[in-house]
PDB file of N, CA and C in Angstrom:
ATOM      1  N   UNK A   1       0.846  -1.190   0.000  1.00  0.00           N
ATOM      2  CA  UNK A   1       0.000   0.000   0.000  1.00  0.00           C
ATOM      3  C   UNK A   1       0.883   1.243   0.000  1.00  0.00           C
ATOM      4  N   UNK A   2       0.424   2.155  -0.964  1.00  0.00           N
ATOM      5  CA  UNK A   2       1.247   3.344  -0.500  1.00  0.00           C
ATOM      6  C   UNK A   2       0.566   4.387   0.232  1.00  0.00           C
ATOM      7  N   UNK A   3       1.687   5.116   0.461  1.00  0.00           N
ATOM      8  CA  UNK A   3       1.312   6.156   1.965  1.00  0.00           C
ATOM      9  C   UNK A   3       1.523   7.441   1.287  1.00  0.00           C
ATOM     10  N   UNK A   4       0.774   8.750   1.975  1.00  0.00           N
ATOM     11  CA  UNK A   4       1.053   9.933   1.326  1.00  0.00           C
ATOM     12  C   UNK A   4       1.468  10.775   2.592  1.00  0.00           C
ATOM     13  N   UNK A   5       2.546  11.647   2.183  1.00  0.00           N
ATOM     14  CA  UNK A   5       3.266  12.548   3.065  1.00  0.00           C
ATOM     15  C   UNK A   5       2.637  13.876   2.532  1.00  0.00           C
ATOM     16  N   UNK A   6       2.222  14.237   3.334  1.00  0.00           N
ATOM     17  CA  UNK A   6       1.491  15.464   3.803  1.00  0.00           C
ATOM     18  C   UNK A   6       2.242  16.377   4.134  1.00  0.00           C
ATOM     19  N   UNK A   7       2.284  17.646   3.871  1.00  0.00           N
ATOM     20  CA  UNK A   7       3.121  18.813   4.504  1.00  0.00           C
ATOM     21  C   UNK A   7       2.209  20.035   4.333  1.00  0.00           C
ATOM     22  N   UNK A   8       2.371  20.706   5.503  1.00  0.00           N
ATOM     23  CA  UNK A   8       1.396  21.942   6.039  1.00  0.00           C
ATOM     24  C   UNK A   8       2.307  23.246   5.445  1.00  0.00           C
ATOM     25  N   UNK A   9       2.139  23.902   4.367  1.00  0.00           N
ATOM     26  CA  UNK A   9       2.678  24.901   4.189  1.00  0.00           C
ATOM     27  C   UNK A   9       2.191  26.376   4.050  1.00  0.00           C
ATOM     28  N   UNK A  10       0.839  26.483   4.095  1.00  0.00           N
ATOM     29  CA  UNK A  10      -0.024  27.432   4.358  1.00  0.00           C
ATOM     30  C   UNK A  10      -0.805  27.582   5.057  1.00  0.00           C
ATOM     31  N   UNK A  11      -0.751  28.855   6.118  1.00  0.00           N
ATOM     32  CA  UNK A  11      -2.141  29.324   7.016  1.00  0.00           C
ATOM     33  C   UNK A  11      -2.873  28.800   6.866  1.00  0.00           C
ATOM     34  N   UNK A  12      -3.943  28.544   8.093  1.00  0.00           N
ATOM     35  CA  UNK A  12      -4.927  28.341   8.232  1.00  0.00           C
ATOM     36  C   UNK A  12      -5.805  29.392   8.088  1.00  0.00           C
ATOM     37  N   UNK A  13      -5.744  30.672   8.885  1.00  0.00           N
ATOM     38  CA  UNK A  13      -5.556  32.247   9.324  1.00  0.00           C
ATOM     39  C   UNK A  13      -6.640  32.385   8.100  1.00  0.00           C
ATOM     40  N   UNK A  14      -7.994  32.351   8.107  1.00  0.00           N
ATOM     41  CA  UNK A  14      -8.536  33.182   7.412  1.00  0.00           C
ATOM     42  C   UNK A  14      -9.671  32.052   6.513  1.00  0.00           C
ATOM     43  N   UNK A  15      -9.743  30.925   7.191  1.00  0.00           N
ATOM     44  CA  UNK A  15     -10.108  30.068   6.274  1.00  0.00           C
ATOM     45  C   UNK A  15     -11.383  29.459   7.314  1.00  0.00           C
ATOM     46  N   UNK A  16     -12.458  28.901   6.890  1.00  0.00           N
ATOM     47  CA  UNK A  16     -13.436  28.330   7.602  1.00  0.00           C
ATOM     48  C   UNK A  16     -13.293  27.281   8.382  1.00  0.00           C
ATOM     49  N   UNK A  17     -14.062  27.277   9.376  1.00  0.00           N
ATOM     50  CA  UNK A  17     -13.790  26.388  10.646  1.00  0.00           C
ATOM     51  C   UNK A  17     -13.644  24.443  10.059  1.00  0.00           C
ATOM     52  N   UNK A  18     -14.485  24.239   9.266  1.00  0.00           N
ATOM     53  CA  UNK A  18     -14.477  22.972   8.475  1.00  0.00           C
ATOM     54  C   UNK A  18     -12.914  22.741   8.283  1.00  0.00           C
ATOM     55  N   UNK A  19     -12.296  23.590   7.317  1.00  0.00           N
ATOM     56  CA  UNK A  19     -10.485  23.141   6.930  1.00  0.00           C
ATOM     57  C   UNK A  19      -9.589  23.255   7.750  1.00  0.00           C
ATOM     58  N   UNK A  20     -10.059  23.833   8.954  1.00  0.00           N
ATOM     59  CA  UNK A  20      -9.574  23.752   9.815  1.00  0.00           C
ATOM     60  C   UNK A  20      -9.330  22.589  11.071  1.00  0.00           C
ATOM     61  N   UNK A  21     -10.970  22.219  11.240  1.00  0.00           N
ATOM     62  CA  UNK A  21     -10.754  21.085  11.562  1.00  0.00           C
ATOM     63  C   UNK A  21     -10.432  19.654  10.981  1.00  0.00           C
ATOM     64  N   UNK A  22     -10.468  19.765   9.347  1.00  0.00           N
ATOM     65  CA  UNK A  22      -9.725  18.855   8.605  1.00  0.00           C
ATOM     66  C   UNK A  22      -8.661  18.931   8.440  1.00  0.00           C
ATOM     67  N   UNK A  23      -8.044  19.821   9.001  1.00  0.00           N
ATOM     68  CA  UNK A  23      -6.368  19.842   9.474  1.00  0.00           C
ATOM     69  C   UNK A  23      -6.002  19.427  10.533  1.00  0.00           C
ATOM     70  N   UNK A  24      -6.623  19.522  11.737  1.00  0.00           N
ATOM     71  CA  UNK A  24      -6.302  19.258  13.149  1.00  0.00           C
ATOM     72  C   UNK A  24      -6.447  17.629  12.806  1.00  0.00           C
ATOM     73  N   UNK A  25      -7.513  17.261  12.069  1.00  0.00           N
ATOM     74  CA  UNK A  25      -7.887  15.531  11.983  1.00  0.00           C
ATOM     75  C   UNK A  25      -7.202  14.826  11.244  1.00  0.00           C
ATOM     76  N   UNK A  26      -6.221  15.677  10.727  1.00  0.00           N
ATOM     77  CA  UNK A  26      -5.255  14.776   9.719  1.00  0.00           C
ATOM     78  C   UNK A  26      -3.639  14.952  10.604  1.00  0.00           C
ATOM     79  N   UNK A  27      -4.085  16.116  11.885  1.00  0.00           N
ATOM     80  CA  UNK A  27      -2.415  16.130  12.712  1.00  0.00           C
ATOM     81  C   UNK A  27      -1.807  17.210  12.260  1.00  0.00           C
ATOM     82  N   UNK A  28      -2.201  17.789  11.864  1.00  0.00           N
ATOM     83  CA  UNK A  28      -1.379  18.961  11.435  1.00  0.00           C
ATOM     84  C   UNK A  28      -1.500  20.522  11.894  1.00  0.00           C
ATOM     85  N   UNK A  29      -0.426  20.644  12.606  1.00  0.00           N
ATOM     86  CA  UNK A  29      -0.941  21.948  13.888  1.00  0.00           C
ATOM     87  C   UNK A  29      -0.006  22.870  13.268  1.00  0.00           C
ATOM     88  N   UNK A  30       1.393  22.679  13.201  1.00  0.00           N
ATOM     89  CA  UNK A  30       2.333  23.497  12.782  1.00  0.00           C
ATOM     90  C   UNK A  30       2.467  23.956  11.125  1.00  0.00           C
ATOM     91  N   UNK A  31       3.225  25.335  10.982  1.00  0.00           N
ATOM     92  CA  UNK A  31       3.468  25.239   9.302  1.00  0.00           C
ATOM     93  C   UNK A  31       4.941  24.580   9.499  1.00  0.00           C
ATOM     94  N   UNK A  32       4.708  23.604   8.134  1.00  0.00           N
ATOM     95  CA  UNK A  32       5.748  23.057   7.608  1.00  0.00           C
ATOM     96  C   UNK A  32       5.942  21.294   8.475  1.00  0.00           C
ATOM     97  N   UNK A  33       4.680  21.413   9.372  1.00  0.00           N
ATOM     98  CA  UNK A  33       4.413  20.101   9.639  1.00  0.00           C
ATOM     99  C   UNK A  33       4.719  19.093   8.636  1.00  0.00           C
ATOM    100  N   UNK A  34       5.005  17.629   9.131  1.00  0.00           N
ATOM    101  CA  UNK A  34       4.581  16.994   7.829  1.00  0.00           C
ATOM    102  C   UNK A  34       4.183  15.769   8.688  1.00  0.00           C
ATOM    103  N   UNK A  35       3.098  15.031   7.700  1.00  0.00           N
ATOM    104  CA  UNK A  35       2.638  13.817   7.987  1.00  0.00           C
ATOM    105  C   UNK A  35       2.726  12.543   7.639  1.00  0.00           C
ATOM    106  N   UNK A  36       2.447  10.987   7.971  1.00  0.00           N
ATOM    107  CA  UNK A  36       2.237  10.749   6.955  1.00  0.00           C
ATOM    108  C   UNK A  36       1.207   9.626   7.071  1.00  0.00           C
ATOM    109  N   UNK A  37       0.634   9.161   6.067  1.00  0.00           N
ATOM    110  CA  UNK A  37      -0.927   8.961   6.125  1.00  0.00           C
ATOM    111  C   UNK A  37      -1.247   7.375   5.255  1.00  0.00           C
ATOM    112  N   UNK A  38      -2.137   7.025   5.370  1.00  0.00           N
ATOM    113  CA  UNK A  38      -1.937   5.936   4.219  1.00  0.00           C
ATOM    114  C   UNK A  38      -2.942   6.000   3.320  1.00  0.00           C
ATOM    115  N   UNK A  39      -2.588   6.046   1.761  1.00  0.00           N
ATOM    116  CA  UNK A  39      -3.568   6.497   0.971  1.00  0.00           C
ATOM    117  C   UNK A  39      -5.093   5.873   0.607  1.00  0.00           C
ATOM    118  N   UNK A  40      -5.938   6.355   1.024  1.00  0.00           N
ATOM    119  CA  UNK A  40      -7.346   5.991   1.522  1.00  0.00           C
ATOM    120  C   UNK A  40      -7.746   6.729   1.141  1.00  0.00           C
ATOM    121  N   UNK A  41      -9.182   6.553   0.403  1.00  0.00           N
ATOM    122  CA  UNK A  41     -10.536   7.328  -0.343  1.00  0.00           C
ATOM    123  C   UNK A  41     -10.633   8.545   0.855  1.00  0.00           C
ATOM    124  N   UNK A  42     -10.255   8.229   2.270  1.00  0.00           N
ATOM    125  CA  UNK A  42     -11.305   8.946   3.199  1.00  0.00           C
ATOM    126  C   UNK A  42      -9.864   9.940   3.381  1.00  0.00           C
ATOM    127  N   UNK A  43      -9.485   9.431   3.425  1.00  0.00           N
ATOM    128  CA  UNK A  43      -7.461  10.595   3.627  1.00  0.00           C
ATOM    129  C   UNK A  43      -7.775  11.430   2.231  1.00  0.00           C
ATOM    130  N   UNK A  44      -7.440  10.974   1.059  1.00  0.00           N
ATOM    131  CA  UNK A  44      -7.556  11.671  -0.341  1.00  0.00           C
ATOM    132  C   UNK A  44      -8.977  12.618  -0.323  1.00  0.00           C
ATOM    133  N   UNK A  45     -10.068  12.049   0.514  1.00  0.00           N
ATOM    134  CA  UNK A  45     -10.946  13.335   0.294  1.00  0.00           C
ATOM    135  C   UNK A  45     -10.532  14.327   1.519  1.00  0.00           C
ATOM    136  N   UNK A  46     -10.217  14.366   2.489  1.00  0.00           N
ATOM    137  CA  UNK A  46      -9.944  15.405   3.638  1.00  0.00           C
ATOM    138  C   UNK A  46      -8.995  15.928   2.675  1.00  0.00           C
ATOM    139  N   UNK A  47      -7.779  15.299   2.222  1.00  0.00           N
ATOM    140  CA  UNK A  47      -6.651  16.269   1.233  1.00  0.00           C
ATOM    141  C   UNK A  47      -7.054  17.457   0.038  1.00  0.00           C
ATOM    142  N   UNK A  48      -8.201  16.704  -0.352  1.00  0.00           N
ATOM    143  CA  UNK A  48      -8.812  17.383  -1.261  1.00  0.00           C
ATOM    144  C   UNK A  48      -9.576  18.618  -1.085  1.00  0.00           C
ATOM    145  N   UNK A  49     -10.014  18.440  -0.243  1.00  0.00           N
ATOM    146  CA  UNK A  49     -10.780  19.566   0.732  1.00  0.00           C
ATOM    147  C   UNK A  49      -9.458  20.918   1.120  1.00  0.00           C
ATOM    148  N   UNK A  50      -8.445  20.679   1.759  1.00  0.00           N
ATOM    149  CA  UNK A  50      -7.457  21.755   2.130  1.00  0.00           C
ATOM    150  C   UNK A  50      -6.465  21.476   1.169  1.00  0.00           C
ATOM    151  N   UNK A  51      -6.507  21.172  -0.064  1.00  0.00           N
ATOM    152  CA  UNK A  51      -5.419  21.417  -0.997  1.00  0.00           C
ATOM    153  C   UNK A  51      -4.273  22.501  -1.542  1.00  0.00           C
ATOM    154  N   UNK A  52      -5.297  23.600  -1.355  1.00  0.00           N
ATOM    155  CA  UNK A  52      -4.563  24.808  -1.000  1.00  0.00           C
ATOM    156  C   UNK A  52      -3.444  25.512  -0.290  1.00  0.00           C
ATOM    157  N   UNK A  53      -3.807  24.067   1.175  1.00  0.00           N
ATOM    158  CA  UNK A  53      -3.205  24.527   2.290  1.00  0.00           C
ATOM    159  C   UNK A  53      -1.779  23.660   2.427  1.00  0.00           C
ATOM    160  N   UNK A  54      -1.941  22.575   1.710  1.00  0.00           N
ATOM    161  CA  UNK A  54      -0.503  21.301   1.807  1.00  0.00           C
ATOM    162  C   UNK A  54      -0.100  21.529   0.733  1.00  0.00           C
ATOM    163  N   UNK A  55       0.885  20.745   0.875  1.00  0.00           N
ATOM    164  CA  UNK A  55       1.530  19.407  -0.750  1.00  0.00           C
ATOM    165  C   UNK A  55       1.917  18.482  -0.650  1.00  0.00           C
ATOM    166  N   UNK A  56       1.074  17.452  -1.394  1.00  0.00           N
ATOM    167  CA  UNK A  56       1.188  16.286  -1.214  1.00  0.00           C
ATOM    168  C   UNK A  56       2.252  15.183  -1.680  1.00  0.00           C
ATOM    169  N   UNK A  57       2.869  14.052  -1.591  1.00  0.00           N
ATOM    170  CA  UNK A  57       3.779  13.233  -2.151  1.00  0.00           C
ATOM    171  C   UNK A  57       3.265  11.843  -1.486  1.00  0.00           C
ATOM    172  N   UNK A  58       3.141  11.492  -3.000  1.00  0.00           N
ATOM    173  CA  UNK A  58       2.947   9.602  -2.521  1.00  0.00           C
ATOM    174  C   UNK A  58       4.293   8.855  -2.706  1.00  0.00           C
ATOM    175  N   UNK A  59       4.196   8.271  -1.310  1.00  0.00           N
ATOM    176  CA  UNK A  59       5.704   7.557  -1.346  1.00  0.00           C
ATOM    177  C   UNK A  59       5.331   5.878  -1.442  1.00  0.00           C
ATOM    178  N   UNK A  60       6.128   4.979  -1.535  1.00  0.00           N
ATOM    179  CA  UNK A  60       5.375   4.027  -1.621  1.00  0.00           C
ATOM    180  C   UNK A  60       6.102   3.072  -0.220  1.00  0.00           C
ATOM    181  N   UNK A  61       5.306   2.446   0.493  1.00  0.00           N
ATOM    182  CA  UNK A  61       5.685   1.674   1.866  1.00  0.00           C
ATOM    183  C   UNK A  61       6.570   0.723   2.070  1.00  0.00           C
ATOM    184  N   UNK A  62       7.336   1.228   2.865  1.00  0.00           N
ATOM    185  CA  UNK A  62       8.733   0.563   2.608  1.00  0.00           C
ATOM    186  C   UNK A  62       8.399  -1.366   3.307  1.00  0.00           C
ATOM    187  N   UNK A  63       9.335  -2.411   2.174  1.00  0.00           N
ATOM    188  CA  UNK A  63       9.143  -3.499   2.784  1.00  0.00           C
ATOM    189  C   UNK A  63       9.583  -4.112   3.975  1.00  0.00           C
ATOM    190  N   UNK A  64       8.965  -4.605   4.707  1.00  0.00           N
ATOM    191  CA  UNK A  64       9.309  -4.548   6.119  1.00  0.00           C
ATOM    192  C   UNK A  64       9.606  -6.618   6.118  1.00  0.00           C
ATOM    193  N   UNK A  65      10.615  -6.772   6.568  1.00  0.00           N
ATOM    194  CA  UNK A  65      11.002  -8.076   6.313  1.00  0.00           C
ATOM    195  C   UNK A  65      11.123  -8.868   7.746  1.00  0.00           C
TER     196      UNK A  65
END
């Protein structure tokens, strides 16, 4: 499965309470936070929603032996 790394690079500061709390629910408090997430319909729509506010990178999950 791959995972997507999330990074917070824009304010919140000015934006509706909704993207806001779809930021807090994805972990992301600080700018320049980064996350990382595993790529899911329900992750890809919260991303989609504050797109503005991240940038995204799909990495793919490292094999664990």
């Amino acid at each position: 499965m791959s995972m997507l790394r999330i990074t917070y690079k824009k304010s919140m500061i000015g934006y509706g309470r909704d993207q806001k709390e779809t930021m807090r629910s994805l972990g992301l408090r600080k700018l320049n936070q980064v996350v990382v997430k595993p790529n899911t319909p329900a992750i890809r729509g919260m991303v989609f929603k504050i797109r503005h506010l991240v940038t995204v990178e799909e990495i793919e999950d490292e094999v664990k032996a």
